[in-house]
Protein backbone atom coordinates (compact mmCIF):
# COMPACT_ATOMS: atom_id res chain seq x y z
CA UNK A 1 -13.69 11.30 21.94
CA UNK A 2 -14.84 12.69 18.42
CA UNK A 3 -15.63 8.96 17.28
CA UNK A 4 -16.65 5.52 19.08
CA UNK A 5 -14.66 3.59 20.91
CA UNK A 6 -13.96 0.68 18.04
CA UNK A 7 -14.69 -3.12 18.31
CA UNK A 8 -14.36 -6.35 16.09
CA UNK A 9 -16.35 -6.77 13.28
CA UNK A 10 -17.38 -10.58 13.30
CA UNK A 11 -19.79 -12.14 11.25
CA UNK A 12 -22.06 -8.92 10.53
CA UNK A 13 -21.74 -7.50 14.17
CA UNK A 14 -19.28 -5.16 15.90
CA UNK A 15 -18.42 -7.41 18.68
CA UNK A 16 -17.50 -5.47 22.00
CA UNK A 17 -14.19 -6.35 23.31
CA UNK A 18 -13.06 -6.76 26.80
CA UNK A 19 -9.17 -6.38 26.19
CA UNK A 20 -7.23 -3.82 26.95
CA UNK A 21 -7.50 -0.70 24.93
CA UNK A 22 -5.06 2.00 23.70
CA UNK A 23 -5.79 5.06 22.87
CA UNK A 24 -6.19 6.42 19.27
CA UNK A 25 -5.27 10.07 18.71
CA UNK A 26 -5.03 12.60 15.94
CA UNK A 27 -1.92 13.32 14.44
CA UNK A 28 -3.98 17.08 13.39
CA UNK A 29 -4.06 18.41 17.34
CA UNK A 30 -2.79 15.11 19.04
CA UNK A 31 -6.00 14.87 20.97
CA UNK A 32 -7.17 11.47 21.71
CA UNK A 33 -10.30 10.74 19.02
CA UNK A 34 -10.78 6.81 20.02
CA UNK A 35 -9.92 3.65 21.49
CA UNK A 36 -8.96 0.23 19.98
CA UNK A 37 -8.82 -2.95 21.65
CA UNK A 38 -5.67 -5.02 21.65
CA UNK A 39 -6.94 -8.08 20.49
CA UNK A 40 -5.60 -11.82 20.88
CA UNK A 41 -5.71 -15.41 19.47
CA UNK A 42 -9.31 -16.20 20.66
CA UNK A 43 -10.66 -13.07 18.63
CA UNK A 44 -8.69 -14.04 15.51
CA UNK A 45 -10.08 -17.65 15.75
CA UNK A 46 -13.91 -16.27 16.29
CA UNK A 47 -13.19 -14.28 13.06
CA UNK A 48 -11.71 -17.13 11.29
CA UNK A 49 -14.71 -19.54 12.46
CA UNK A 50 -17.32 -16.86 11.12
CA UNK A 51 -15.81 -16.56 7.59
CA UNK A 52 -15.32 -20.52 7.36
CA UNK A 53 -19.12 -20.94 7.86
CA UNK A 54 -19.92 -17.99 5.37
CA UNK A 55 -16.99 -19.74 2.83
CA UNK A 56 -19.56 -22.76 1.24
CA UNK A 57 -22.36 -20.17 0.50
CA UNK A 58 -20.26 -17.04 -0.72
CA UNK A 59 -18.06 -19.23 -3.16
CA UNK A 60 -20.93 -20.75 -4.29
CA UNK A 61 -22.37 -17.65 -5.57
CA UNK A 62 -21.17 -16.88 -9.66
CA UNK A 63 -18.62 -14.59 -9.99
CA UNK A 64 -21.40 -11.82 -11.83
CA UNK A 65 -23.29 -12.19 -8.47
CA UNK A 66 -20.26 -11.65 -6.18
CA UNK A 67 -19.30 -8.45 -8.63
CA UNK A 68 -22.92 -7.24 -8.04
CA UNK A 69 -22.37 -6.94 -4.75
CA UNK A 70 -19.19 -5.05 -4.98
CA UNK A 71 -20.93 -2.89 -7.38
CA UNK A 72 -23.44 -1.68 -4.97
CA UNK A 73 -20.15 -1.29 -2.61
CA UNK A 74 -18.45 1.04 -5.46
CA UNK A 75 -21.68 3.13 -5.52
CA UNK A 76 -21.41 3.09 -1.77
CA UNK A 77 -18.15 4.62 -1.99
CA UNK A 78 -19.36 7.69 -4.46
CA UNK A 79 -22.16 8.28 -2.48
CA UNK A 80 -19.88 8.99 0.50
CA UNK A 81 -16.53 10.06 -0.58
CA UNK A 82 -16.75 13.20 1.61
CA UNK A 83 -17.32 11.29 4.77
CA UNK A 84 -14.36 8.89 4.48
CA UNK A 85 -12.18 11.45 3.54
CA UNK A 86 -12.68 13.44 6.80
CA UNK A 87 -12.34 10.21 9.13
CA UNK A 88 -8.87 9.62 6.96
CA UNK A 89 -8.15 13.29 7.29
CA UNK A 90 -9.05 13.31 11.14
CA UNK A 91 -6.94 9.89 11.92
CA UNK A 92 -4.29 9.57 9.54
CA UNK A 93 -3.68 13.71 9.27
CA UNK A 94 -3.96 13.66 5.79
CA UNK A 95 -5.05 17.15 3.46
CA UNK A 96 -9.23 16.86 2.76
CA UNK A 97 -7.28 16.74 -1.39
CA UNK A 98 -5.11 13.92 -0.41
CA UNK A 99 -8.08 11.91 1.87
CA UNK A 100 -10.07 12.45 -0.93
CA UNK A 101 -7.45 11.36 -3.74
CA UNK A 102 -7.05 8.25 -1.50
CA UNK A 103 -10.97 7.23 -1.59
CA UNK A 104 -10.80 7.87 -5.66
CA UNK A 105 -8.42 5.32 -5.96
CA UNK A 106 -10.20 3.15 -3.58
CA UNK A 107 -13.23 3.44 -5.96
CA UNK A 108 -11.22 2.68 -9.25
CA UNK A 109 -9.48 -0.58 -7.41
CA UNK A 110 -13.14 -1.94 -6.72
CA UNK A 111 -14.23 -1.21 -10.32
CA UNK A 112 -11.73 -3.32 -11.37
CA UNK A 113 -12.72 -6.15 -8.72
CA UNK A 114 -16.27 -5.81 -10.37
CA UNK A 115 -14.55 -6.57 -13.85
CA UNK A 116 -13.24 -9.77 -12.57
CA UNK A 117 -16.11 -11.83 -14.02
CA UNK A 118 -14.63 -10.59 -17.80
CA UNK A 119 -10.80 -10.98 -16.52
CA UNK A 120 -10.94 -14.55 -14.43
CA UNK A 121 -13.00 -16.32 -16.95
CA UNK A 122 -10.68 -19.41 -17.69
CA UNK A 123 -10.32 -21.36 -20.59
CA UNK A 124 -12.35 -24.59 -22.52
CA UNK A 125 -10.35 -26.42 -25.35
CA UNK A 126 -11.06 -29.79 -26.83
CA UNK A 127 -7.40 -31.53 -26.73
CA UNK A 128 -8.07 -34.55 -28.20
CA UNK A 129 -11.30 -36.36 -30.00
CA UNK A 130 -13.76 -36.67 -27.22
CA UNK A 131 -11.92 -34.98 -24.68
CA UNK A 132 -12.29 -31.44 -23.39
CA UNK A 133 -9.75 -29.29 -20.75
CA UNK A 134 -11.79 -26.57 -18.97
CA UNK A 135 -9.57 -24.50 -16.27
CA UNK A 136 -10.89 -21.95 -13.89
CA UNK A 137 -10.31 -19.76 -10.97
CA UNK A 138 -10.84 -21.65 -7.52
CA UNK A 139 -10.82 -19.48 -4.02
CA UNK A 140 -9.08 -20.15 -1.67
CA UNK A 141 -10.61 -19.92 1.58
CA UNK A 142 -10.26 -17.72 4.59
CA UNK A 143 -7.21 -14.78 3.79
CA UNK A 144 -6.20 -12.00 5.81
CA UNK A 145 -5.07 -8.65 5.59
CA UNK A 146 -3.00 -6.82 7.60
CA UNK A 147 -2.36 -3.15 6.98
CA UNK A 148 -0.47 -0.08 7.40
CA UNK A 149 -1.36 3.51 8.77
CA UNK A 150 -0.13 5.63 5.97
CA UNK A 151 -3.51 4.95 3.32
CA UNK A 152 -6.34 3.41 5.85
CA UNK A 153 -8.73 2.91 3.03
CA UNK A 154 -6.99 2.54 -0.12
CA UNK A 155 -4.39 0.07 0.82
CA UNK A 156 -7.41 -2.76 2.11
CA UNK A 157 -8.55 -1.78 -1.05
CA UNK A 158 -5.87 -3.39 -2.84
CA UNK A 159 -6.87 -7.12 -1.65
CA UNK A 160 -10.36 -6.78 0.01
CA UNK A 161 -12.69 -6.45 -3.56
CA UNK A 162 -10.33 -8.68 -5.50
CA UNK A 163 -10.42 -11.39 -3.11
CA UNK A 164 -13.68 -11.38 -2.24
CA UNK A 165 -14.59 -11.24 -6.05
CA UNK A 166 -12.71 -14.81 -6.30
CA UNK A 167 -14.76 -16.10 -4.21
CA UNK A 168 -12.90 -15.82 -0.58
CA UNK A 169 -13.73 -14.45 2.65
CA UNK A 170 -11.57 -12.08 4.60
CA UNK A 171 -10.17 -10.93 8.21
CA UNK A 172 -9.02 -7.36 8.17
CA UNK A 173 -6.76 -6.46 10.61
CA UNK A 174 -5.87 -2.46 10.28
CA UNK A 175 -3.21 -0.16 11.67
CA UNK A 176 -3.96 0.13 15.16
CA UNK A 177 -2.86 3.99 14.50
CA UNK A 178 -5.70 4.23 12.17
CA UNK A 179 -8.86 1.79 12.93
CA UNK A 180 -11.78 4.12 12.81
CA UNK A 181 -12.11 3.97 8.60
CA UNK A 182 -12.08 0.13 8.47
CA UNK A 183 -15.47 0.24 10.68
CA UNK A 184 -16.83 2.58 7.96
CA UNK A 185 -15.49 0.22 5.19
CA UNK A 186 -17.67 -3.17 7.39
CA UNK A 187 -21.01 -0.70 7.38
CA UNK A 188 -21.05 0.09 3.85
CA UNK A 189 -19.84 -3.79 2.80
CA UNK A 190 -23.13 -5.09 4.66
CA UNK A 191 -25.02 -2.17 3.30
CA UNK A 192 -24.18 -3.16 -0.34
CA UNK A 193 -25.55 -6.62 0.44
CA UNK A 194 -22.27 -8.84 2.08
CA UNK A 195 -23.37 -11.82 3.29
CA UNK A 196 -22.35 -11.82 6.94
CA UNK A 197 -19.12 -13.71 7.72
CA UNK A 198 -17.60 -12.92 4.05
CA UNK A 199 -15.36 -10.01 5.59
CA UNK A 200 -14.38 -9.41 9.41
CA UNK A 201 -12.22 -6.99 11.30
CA UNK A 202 -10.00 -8.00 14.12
CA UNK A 203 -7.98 -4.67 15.59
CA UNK A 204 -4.92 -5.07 17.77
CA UNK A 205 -1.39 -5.00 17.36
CA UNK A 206 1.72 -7.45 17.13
CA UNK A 207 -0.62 -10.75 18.98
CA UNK A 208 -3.22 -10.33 16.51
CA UNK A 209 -0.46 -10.91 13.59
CA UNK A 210 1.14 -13.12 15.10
CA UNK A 211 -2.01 -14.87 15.23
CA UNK A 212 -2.93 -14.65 11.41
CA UNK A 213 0.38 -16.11 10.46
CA UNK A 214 -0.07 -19.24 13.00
CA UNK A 215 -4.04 -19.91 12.32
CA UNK A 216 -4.18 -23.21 10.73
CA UNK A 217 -7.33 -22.00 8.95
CA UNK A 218 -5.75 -19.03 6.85
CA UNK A 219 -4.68 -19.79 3.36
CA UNK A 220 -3.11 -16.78 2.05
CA UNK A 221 -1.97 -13.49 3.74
CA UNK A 222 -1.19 -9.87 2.55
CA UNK A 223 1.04 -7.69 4.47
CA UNK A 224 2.06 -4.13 3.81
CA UNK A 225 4.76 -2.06 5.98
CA UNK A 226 8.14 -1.37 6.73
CA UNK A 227 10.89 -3.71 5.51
CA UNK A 228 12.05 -5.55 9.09
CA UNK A 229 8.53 -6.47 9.66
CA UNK A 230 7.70 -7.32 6.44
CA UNK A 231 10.43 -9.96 6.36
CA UNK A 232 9.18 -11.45 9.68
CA UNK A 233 5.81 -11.57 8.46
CA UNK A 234 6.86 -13.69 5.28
CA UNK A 235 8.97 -16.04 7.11
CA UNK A 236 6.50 -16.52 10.05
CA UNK A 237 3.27 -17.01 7.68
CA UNK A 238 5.09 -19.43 5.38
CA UNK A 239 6.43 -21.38 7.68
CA UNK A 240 3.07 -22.50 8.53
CA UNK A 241 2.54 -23.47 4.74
CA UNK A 242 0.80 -20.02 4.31
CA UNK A 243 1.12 -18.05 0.78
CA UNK A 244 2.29 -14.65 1.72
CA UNK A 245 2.75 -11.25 -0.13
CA UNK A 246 4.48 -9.08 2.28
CA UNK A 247 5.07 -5.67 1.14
CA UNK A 248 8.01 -3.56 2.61
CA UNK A 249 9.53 0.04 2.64
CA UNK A 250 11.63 2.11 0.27
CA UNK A 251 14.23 4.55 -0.93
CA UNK A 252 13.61 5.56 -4.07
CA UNK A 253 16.03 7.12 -6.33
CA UNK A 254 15.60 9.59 -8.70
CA UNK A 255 18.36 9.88 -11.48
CA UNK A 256 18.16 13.94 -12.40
CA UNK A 257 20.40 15.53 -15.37
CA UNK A 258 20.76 18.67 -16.21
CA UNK A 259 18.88 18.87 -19.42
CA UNK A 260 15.49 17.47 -17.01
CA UNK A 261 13.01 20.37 -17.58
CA UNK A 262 13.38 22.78 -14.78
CA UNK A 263 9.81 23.39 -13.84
CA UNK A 264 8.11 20.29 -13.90
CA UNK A 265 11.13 18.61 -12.50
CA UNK A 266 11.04 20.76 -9.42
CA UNK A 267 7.59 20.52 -9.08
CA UNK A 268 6.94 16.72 -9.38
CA UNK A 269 9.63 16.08 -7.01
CA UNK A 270 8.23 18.46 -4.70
CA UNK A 271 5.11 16.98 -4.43
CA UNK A 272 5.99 13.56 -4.74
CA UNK A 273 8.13 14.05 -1.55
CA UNK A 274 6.17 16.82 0.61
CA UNK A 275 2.83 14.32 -0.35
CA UNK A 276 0.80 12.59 2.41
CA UNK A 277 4.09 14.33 4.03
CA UNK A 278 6.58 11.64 2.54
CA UNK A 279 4.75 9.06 4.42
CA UNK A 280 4.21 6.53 1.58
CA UNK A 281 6.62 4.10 0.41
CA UNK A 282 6.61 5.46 -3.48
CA UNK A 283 7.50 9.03 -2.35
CA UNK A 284 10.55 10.38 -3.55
CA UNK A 285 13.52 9.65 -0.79
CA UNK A 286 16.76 10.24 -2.74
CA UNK A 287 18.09 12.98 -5.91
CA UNK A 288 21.33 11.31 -7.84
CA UNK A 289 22.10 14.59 -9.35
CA UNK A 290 24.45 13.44 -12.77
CA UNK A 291 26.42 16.66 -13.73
CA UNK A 292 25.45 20.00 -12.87
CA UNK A 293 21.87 20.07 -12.09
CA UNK A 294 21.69 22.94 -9.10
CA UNK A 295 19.14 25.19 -11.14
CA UNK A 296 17.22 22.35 -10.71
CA UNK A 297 18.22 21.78 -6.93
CA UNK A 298 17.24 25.40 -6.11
CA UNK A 299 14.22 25.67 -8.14
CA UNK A 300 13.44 22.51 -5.83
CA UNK A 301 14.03 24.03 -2.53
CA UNK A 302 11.73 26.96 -3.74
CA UNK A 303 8.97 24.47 -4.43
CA UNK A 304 9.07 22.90 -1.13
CA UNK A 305 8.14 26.66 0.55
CA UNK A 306 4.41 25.94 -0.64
CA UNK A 307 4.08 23.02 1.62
CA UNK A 308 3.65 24.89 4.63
CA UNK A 309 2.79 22.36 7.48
CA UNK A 310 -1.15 22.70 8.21
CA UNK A 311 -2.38 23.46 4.80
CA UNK A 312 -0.94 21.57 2.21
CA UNK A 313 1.37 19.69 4.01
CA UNK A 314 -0.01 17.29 6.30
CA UNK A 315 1.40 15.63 9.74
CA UNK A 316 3.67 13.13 10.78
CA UNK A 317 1.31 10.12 12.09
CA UNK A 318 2.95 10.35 15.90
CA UNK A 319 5.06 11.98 18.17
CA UNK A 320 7.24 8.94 17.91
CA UNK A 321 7.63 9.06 14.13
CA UNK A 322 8.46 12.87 14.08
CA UNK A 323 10.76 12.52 16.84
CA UNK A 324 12.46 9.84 14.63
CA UNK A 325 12.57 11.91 11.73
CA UNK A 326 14.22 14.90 13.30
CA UNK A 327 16.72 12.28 15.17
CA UNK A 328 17.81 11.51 11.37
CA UNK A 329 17.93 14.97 10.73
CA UNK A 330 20.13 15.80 13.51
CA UNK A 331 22.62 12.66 12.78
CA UNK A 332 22.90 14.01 8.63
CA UNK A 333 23.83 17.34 10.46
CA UNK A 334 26.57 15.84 12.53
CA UNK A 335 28.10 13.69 9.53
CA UNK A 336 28.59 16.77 7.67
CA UNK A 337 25.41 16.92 5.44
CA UNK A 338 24.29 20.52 4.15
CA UNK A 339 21.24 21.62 5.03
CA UNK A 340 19.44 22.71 2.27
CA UNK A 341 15.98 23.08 3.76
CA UNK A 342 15.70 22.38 7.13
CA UNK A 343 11.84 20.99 8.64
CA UNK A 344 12.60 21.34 11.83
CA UNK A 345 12.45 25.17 11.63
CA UNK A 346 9.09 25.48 9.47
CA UNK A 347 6.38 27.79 10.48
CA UNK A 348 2.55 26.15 10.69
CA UNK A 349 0.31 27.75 9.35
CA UNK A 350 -1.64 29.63 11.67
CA UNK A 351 -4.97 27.67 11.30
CA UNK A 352 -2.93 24.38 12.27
CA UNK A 353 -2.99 23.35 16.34
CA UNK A 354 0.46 23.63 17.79
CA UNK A 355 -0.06 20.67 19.44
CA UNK A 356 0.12 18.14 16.09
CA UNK A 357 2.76 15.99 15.33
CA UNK A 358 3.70 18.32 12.09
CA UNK A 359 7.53 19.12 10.54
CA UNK A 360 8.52 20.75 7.36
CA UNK A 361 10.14 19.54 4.31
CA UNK A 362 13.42 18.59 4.60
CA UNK A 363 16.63 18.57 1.73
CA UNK A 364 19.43 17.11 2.81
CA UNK A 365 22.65 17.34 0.78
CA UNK A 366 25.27 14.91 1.39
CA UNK A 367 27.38 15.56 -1.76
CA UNK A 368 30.09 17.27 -0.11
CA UNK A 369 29.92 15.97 3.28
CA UNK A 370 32.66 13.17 2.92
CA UNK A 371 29.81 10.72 4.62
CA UNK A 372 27.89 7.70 3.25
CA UNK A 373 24.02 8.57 2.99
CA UNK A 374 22.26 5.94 5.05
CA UNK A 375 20.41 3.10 3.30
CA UNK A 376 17.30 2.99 5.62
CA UNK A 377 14.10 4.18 4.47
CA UNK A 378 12.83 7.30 6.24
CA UNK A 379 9.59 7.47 5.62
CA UNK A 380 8.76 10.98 5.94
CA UNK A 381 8.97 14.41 4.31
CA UNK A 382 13.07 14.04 4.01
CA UNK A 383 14.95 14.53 0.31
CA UNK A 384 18.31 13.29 0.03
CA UNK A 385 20.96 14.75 -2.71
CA UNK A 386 24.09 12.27 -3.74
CA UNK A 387 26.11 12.57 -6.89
CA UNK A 388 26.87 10.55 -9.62
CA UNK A 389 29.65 10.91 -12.84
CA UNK A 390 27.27 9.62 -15.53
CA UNK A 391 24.26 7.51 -15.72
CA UNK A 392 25.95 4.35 -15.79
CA UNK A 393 27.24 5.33 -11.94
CA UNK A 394 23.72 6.16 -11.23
CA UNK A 395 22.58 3.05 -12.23
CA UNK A 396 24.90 0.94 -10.08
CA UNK A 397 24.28 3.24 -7.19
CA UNK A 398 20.42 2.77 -7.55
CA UNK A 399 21.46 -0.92 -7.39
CA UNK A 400 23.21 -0.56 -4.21
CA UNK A 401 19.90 0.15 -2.60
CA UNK A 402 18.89 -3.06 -0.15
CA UNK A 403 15.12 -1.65 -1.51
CA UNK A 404 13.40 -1.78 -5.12
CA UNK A 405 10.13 -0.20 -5.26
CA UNK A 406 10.39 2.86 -7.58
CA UNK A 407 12.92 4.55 -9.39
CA UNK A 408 12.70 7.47 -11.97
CA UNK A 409 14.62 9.18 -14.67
CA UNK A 410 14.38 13.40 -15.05
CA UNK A 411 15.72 13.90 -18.71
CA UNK A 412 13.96 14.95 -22.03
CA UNK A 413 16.70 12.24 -23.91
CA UNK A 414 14.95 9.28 -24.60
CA UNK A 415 17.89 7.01 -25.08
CA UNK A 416 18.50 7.49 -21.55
CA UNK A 417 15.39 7.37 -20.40
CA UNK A 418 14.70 3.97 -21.90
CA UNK A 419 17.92 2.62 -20.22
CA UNK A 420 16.32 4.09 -16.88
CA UNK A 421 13.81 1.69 -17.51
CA UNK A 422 15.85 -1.55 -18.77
CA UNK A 423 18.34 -1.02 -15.82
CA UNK A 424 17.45 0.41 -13.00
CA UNK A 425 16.70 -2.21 -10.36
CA UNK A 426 12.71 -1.80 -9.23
CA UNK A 427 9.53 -3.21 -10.08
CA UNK A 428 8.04 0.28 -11.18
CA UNK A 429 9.84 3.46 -13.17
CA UNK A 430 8.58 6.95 -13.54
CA UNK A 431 9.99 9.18 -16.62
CA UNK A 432 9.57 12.84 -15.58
CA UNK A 433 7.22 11.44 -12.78
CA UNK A 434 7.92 11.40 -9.11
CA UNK A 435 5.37 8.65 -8.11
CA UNK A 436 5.04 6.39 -10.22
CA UNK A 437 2.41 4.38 -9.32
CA UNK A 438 0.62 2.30 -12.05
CA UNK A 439 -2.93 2.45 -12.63
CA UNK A 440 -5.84 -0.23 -12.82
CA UNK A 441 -5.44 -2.72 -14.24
CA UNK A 442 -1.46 -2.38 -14.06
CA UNK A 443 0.12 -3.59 -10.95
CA UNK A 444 1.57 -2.58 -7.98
CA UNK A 445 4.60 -4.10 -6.71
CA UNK A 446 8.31 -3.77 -6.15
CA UNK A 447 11.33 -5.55 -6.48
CA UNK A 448 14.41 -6.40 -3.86
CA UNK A 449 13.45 -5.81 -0.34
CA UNK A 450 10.44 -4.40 -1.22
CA UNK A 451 8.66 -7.10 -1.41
CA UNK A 452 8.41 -11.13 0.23
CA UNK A 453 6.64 -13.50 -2.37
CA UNK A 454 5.30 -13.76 -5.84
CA UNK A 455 3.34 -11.84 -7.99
CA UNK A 456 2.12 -8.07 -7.27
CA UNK A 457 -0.53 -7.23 -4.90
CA UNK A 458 -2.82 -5.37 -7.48
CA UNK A 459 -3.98 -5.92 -10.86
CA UNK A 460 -4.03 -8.93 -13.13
CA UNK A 461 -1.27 -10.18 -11.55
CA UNK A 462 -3.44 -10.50 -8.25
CA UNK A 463 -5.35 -12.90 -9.31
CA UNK A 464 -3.17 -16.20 -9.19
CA UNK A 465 -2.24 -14.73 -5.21
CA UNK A 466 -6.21 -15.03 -4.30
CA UNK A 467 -7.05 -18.07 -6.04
CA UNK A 468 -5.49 -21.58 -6.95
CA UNK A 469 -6.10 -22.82 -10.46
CA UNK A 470 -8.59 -25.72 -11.20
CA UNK A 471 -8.01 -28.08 -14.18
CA UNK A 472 -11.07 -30.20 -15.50
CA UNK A 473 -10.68 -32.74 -18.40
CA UNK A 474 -13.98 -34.57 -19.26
CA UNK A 475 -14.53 -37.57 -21.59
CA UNK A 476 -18.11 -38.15 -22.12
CA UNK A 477 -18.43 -41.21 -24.57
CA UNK A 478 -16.70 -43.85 -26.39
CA UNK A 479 -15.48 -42.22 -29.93
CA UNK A 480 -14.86 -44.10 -32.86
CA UNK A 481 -12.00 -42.38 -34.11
CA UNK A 482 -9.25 -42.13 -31.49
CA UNK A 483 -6.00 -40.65 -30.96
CA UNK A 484 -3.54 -41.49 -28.13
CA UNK A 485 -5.24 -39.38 -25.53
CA UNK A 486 -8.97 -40.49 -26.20
């Protein structure tokens, strides 16, 4: 195996593990690269235990100390971009640009945790003679994180910094598909000066959630996936009196007219679906082509030709997931569907191994096939064409969608553009841009079923998720002049 066998991280230590392991292989060559254990209960619990005792001294600390801390961590992360972008390339299958893209934003999401001190600050207002109201920013406790394959050091990166920066201490549990960076992410936390305790790992699969969700000791948990397990997640955590932000899948819809420019139209949508090979739930899934937009269609399907699988197109995580991918393939074939660029008869590029888990982009054009496109999120290198009569159709057909995570207008006409953005049914819009993912210290979050619970996962909006709000109103002496309140 090119890496360690991995184990829990618990209170400063990678714990060995005596559970039964599975094996953890590259989606590059499909060779087997390490082992994770399968944890259960008792491991969550040991976790849990070792972040209670760190909780007293770690929210103790000022918030300028705690952000000095994740300072060193962000310096951490600069020092060794490189590195974690060739474990993410190795495990997830990722492109070295796209691994590397993904530890960038990593390092931009902790700078804003380290601004939290200037952000989180509270107010102080004297409301009556004599009397003063002072709020703040309380932690929580002990929170978890579970998280997905698809960005194995981003995503934690989206809830590790800021809630540690309130004040909280963590359990981490990652994709079992993709472990090996979260042990990276535990070395270089402790080398930046974490207090043991404040953040722990726990790997397994569908126990060790289960677990998280039930353990009276967790206050708040974060959750990002697919849809159906999403949903489970949310209603399992808060039913045990939990907060929850559970983050599900997507179909996003882009609304395309024929006066969209034709080469950055083409090319945006290319990339946004052929990226991290469609595997990210803001890629672009669906084309509602209003009028007569087929120079932009084919200018589209020449785009996609530069994404040859093994250079800049990277793998499907597992045989499993390809295999599903081309079953969806198939099924569009049989309803009908045109075939505009087929995956499943791409060429690799002849540095890849024949042995990973790779398949081409995909078009699939349903406009004249007489069958409904499915609603299901696909979740992989696949672009779907429908039709619409105007925007206002468009609209209500982007509405349709069961998800709500991103939707985009292609048009240079601003007045439709800007009704795009009023109308279309999703917590973030792209004009002209195929991903449109905010940046720091905008948030990330979607609408529908896209997402279980209040508030966004990133950002400002963060904040009130990781911490609970502490109202102080003093009265020190007796004042000669009073009002009602003093």
């Amino acid at each position: 195996m090119k890496y360690q066998e991995v184990n829990n991280y618990i209170n400063g230590l990678f714990v060995p593990c005596n559970n039964t392991r599975i094996e953890v292989d590259s989606p590059l060559t499909g060779e087997v690269i390490s082992a994770v254990p399968l944890s259960t209960y008792s491991d969550v619990d040991m976790a849990v235990q070792a972040a209670k005792s760190a909780f007293p001294a770690w929210s103790a600390m000022t918030s300028k100390m705690r952000s000095q801390i994740l300072y060193n961590y962000r310096q951490l992360i600069e020092l060794n971009v490189n590195e974690l972008a060739a474990i993410i390339h190795e495990e997830n299958g990722k492109t070295m640009d796209e691994a590397i893209a993904e530890v960038r934003k990593s390092i931009e999401l902790t700078e804003f945790a380290c601004s939290i001190p200037q952000i989180a600050v509270g107010d102080v207002l004297e409301v009556s003679v004599g009397v003063e109201c002072r709020s703040e920013y309380a932690p929580l406790g002990v929170v978890a994180c579970i998280n997905p394959f698809n960005f194995p050091h981003m995503v934690p990166h989206w809830t590790v910094p800021n809630a540690l920066a309130l004040g909280n201490c963590i359990v981490l549990k990652p994709s079992e598909l993709t472990p090996v960076t979260a042990m990276k992410m535990a070395e270089m936390l402790k080398m930046a000066g974490l207090p043991d305790g404040v953040f722990n790992i726990v790997n397994g699969a569908k126990e060790v959630v289960e677990a998280i969700c039930d353990h009276p000791d967790i206050k708040a948990v974060s959750f990002v996936g697919s849809t159906p397990v999403a949903q489970i997640v949310y209603r399992r955590a808060t039913s045990n009196l939990k907060r929850c932000l559970a983050l599900g899948g997507a179909k996003n819809h882009l609304i395309v007219l024929p006066d969209a420019n034709l080469e950055l139209s083409a090319s945006d949508i290319a990339a946004s679906m052929c990226g991290s090979a469609g595997q990210r739930c803001m890629a672009a899934s669906v084309m509602i082509a209003v009028g007569n937009v087929n120079p932009i269609i084919d200018k589209l399907c020449t785009e996609t030709s530069k994404y040859i699988p093994g250079t800049k197109m990277p793998p499907i995580i597992s045989h499993q997931s390809k295999e599903n991918l081309i079953h969806y393939i198939d099924e569009a074939e049989k309803k009908g569907a045109k075939l505009l660029v087929d995956g499943r008869k791409f060429t690799n590029d002849e540095s890849a191994n024949p042995n990973g888990y790779y398949l081409g982009p995909t078009i699939i054009d349903w406009r004249e096939s007489g069958s409904k496109m499915p609603d299901n999120e696909v979740f992989g290198p696949v672009f779907e064409i429908i039709s619409a009569k105007s925007v206002e159709e468009a609209i209500l057909i982007q509405h349709e969608s069961p998800f709500g995570n991103a939707a985009s207008a292609f048009t240079q006409n601003g007045a439709i553009a800007k009704m795009v953005a009023q109308q279309a049914s999703a917590g973030m819009i792209g004009i002209n841009i195929g991903v449109p993912v905010p940046r720091e210290p905008f948030s990330f979050g979607g609408w529908n079923a896209s997402k279980f619970g209040a508030g966004d996962i990133t950002g400002k909006s963060s904040l009130g998720f990781w911490s609970q709000y502490k109202k102080v109103t003093s009265k020190w002496a007796k004042q000669e002049i009073t009002d009602w309140m003093s």
